[in-house]
Protein backbone atom coordinates (compact mmCIF):
# COMPACT_ATOMS: atom_id res chain seq x y z
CA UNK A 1 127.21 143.46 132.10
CA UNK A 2 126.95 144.11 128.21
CA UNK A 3 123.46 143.72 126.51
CA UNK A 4 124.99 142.00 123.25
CA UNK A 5 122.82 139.55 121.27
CA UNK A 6 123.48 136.03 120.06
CA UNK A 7 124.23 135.91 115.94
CA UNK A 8 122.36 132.64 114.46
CA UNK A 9 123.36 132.74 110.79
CA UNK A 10 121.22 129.58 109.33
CA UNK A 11 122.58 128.43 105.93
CA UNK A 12 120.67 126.28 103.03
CA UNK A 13 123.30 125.77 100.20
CA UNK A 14 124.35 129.14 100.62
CA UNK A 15 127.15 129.11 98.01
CA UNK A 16 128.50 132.77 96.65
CA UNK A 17 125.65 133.83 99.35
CA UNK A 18 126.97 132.64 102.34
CA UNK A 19 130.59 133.89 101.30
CA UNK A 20 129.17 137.47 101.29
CA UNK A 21 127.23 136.86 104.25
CA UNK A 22 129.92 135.87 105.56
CA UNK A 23 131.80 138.74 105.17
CA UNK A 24 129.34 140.49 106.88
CA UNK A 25 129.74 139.21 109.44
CA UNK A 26 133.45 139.25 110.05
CA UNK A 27 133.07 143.00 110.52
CA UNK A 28 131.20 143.15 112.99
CA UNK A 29 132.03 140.33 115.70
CA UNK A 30 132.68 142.75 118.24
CA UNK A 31 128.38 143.55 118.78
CA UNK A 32 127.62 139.99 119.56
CA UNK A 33 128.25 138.15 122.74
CA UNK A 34 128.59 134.82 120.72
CA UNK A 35 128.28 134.18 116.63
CA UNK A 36 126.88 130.98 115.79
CA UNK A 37 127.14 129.00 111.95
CA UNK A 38 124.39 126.52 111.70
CA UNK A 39 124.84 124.36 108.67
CA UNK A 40 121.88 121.99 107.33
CA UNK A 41 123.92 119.97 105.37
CA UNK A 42 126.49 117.25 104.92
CA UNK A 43 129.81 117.64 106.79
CA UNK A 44 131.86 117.60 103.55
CA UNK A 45 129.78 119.85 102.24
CA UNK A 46 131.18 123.34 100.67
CA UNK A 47 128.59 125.09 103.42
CA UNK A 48 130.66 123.90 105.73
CA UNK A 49 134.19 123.93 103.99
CA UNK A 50 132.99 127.95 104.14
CA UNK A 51 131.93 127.74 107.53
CA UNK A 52 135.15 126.00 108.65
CA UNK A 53 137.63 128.01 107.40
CA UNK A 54 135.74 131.17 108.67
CA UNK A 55 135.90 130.02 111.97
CA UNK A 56 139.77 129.33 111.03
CA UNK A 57 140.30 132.41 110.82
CA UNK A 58 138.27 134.64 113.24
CA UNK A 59 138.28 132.27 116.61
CA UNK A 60 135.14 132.09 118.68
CA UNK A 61 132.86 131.63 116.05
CA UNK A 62 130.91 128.15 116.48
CA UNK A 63 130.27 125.44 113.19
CA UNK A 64 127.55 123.48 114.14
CA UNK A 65 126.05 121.04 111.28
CA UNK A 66 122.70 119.13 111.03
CA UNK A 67 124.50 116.18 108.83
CA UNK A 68 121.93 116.08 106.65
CA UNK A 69 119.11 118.81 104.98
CA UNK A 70 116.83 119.68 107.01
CA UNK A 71 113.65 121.21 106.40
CA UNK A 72 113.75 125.40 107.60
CA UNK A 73 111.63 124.80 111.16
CA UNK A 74 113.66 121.03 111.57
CA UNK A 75 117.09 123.21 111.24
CA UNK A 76 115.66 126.16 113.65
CA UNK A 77 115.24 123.35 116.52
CA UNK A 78 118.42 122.14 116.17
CA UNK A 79 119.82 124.94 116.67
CA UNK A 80 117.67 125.86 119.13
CA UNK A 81 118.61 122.82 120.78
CA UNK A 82 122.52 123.71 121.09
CA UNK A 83 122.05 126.77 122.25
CA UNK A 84 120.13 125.76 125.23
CA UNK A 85 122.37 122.84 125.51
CA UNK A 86 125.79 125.97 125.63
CA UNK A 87 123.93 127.47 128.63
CA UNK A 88 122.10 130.08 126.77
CA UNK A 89 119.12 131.54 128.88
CA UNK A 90 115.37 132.28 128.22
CA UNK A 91 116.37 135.73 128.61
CA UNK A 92 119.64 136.20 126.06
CA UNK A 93 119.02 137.83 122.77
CA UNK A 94 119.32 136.11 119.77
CA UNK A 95 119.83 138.16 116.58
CA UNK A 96 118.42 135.96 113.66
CA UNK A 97 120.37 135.82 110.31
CA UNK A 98 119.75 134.26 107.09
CA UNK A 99 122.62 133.15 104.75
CA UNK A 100 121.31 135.15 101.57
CA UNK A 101 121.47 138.70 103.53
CA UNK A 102 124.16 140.64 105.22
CA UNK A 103 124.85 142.25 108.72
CA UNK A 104 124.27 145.92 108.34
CA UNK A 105 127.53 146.72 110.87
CA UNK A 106 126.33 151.37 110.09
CA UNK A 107 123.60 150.54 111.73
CA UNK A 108 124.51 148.81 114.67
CA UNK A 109 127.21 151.35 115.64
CA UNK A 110 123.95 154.00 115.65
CA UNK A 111 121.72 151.80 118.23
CA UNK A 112 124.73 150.87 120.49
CA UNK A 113 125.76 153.20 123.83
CA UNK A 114 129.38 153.67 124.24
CA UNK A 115 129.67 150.13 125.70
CA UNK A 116 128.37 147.98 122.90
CA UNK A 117 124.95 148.17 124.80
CA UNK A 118 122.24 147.42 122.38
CA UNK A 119 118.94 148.74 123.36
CA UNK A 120 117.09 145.81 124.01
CA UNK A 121 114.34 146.49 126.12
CA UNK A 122 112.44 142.87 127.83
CA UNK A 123 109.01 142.10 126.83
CA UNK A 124 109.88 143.77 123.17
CA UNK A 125 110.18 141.44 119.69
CA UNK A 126 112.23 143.73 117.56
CA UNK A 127 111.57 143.65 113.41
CA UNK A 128 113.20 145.59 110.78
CA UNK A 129 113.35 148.39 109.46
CA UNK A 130 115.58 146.14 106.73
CA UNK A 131 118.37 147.96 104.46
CA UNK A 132 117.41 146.63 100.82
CA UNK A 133 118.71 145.14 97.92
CA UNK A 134 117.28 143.64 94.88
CA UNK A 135 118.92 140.97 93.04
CA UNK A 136 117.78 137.75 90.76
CA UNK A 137 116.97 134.29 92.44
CA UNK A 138 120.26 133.35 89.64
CA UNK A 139 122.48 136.35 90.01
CA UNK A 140 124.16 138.40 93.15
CA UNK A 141 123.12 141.95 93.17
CA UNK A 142 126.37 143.57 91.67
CA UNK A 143 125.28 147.18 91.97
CA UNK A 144 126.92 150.24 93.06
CA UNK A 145 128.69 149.52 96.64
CA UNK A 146 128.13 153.06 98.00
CA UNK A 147 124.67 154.00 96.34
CA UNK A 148 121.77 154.58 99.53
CA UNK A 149 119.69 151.69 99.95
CA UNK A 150 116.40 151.82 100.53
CA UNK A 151 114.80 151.28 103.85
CA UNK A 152 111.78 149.34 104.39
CA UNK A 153 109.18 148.86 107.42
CA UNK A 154 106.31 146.74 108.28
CA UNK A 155 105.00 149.60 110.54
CA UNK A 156 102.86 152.71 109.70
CA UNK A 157 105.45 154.80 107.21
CA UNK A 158 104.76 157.85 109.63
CA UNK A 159 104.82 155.92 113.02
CA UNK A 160 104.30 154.65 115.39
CA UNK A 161 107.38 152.27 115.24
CA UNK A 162 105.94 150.53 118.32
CA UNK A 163 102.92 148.50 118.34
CA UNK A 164 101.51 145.53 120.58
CA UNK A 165 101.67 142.44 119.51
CA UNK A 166 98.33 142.02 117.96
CA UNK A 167 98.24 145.16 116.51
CA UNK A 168 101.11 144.89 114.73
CA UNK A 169 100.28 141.04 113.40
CA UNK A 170 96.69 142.41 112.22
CA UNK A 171 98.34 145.23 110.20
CA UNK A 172 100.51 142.40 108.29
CA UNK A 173 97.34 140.48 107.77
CA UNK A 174 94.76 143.57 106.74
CA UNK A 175 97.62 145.38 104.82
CA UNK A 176 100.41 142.30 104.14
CA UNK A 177 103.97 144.67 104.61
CA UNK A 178 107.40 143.54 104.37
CA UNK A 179 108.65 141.82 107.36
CA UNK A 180 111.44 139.83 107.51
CA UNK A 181 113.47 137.48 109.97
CA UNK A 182 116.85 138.15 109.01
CA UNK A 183 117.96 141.20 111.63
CA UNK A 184 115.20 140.59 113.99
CA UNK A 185 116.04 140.43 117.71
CA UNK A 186 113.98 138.30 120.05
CA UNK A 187 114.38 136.45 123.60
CA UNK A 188 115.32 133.14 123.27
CA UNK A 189 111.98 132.46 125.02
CA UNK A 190 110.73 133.06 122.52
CA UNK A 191 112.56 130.48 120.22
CA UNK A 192 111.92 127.81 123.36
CA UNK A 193 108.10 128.29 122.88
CA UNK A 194 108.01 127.68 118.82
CA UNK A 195 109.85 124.56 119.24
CA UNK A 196 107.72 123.29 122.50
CA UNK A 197 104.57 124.65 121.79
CA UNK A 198 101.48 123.49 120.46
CA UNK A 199 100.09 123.40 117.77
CA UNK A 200 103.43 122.42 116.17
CA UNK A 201 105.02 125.06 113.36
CA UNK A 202 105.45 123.16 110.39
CA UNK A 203 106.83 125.63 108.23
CA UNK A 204 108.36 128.94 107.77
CA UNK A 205 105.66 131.47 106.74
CA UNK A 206 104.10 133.57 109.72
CA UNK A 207 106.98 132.31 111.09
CA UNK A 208 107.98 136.19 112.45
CA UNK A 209 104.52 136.71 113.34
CA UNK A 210 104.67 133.11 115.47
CA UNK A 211 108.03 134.41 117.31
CA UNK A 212 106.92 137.88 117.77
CA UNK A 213 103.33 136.34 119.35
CA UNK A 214 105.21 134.59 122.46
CA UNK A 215 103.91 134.64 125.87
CA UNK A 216 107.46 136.55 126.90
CA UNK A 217 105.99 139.49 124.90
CA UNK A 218 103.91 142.24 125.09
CA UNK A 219 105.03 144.52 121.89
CA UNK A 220 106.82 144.83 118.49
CA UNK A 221 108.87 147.80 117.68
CA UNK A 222 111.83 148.39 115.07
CA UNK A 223 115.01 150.21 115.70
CA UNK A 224 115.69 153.17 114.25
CA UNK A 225 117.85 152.71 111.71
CA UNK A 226 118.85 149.04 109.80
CA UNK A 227 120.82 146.42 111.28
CA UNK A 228 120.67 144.33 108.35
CA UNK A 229 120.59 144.19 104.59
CA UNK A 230 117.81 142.19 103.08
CA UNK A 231 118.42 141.00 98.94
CA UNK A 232 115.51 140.76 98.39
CA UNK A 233 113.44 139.57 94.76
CA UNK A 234 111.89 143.20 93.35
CA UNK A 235 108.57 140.76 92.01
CA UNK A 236 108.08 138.40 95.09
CA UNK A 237 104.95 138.86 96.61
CA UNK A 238 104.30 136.77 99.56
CA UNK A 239 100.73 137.82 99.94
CA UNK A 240 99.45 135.10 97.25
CA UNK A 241 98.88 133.02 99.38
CA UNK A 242 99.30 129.54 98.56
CA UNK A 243 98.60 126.27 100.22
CA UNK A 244 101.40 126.18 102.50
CA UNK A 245 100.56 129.58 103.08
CA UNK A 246 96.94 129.48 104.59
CA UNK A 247 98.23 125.77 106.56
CA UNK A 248 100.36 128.53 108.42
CA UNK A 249 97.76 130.82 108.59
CA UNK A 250 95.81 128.70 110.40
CA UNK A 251 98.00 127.62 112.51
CA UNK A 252 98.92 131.22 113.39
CA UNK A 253 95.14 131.61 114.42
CA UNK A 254 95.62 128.37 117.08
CA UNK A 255 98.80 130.38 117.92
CA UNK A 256 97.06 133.59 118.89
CA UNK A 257 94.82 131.71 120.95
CA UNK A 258 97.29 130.44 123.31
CA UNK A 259 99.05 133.90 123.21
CA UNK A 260 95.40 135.36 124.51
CA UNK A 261 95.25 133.07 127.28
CA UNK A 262 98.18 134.47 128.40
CA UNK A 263 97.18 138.14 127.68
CA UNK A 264 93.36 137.96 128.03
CA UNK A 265 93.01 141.75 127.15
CA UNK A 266 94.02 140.92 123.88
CA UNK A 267 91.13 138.45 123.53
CA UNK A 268 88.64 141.13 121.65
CA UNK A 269 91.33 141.90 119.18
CA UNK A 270 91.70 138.90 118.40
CA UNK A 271 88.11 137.97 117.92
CA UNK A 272 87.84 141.15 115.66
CA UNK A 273 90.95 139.45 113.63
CA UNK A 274 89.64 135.95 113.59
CA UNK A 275 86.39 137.41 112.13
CA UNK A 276 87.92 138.73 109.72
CA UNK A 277 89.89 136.42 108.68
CA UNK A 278 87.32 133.78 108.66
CA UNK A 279 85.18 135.96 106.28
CA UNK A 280 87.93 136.46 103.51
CA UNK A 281 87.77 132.65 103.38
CA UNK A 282 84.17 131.98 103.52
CA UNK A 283 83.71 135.15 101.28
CA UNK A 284 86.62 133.93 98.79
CA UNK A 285 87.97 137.41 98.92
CA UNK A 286 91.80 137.69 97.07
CA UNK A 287 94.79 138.02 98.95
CA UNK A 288 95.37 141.48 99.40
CA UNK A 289 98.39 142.77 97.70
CA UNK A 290 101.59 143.47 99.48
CA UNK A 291 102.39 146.69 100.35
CA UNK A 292 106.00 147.68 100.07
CA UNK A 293 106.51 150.38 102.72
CA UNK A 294 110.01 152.99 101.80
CA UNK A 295 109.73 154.68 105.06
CA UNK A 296 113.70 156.77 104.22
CA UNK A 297 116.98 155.76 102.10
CA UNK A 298 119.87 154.91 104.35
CA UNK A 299 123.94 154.62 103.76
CA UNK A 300 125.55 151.09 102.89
């Protein structure tokens, strides 16, 4: 039996975007045991005019559509939803993908065994690293095709590229790195437990760090090379935290505490975290600014 993960591309008036994501895609069909378009928008809308005639022309590929805009959690549990509705298990793969980045189809072909076997390992939430781009929030990056992109990590620069759970999470929140969804591969388990479990997810930040912290998993660790290109904006920083921000921080603290029950030996860890965390607030401290981690340059 292959070891092939499930491609969720989630779309948000994707436009030019999802066209080259799109074409991303297309090339590399053949490392996924399904690829799945969800759509939160109107039927007639041209998301899904895109999505359509994609699936026109490369058969297998599945449209699904929410009807109507949904907010980025709402969308993630209706998609949720149809995969466990298809017959996907707790224990398939599902390789998350966001409209505005691309399928890094290099890197794949250096992680798979002559089979298509990706190494996928249970227990294991797999991050990054992430091939990047910069471009404008109003223009497409339109740089050199075959220039080296840089490749970034949201583990120590000189290793390990394995960590626990825990440890990983409290390096994000001591040292903020760049982590992103888009090329992450997790159980679906771990998808099941966001949408059932309490306290509820309201929105998208932490949202990696509230996958990656399910009770299906013991560690985070990155392959070794990118299986996806990130286009990303060169002046975000996601560190300021704003409102939305610390609601999801707390949350993530609730979160942790359910994932200890399941692991108690992660329960002093996580008191040393909470601490912390509970002083920068009570001490006003600023966010801490985001480390951008270049751990090598990698080929398109």
């Amino acid at each position: 039996m292959t070891t092939q993960p499930i491609l969720v591309m989630m779309s948000y008036r994707g436009g030019e975007r999802l066209a080259r994501c799109l074409r991303s895609i297309a090339g590399s069909r053949q490392y996924f045991s399904r690829v799945i378009l969800s759509i939160t928008a109107s039927e007639d809308s041209d998301d899904m005019r895109q999505a359509r005639t994609f699936a026109e022309a490369h058969p297998g590929v599945e449209v699904i559509c929410t009807g109507v805009e949904l907010p980025t959690m709402r969308h993630q549990e209706f998609w949720v939803d149809y995969l466990e509705e298809s017959g996907v298990q707790p224990t398939d793969w599902i390789f998350w993908l966001a409209y505005d980045d691309e399928v890094r189809a290099s890197g794949i072909r250096e992680i798979i065994d002559d089979c298509c076997n990706w190494p996928l390992v249970a227990g294991t939430s797999y991050f990054g690293p992430w091939a990047m781009r910069h471009e404008g929030a109003d223009t497409l990056w339109a740089g050199e095709m075959h220039a080296d992109l840089e490749s970034w990590t949201s583990f120590p620069v000189d290793g390990p590229t394995q960590l626990p759970v825990l440890s990983w999470i409290d390096d994000q929140l001591v040292q903020p790195t760049y982590i992103q969804m888009s090329g992450s591969v997790n159980a679906f388990a771990s998808f099941l437990q966001v949408r059932d479990g309490h306290p509820r997810k309201q929105g998208p930040m932490r949202i990696e760090m509230a996958v990656a912290a399910t009770s299906c998993n013991t560690s985070v660790r990155e392959f070794f090379t990118p299986v996806s290109t990130i286009y990303g904006r060169p002046n975000s920083d996601r560190a300021a935290y704003g409102a939305a921000a610390r609601a999801e921080d707390r949350h993530l603290l609730l979160w942790l505490c359910v994932y200890a029950f399941h692991h108690p030996r992660t329960v002093p860890r996580l008191g040393r975290l909470a601490l912390q965390q509970v002083t920068n607030v009570f001490r006003r401290r600023p966010a801490p600014e985001e480390e951008w981690r270049v751990r090598s340059f990698v080929s398109p």
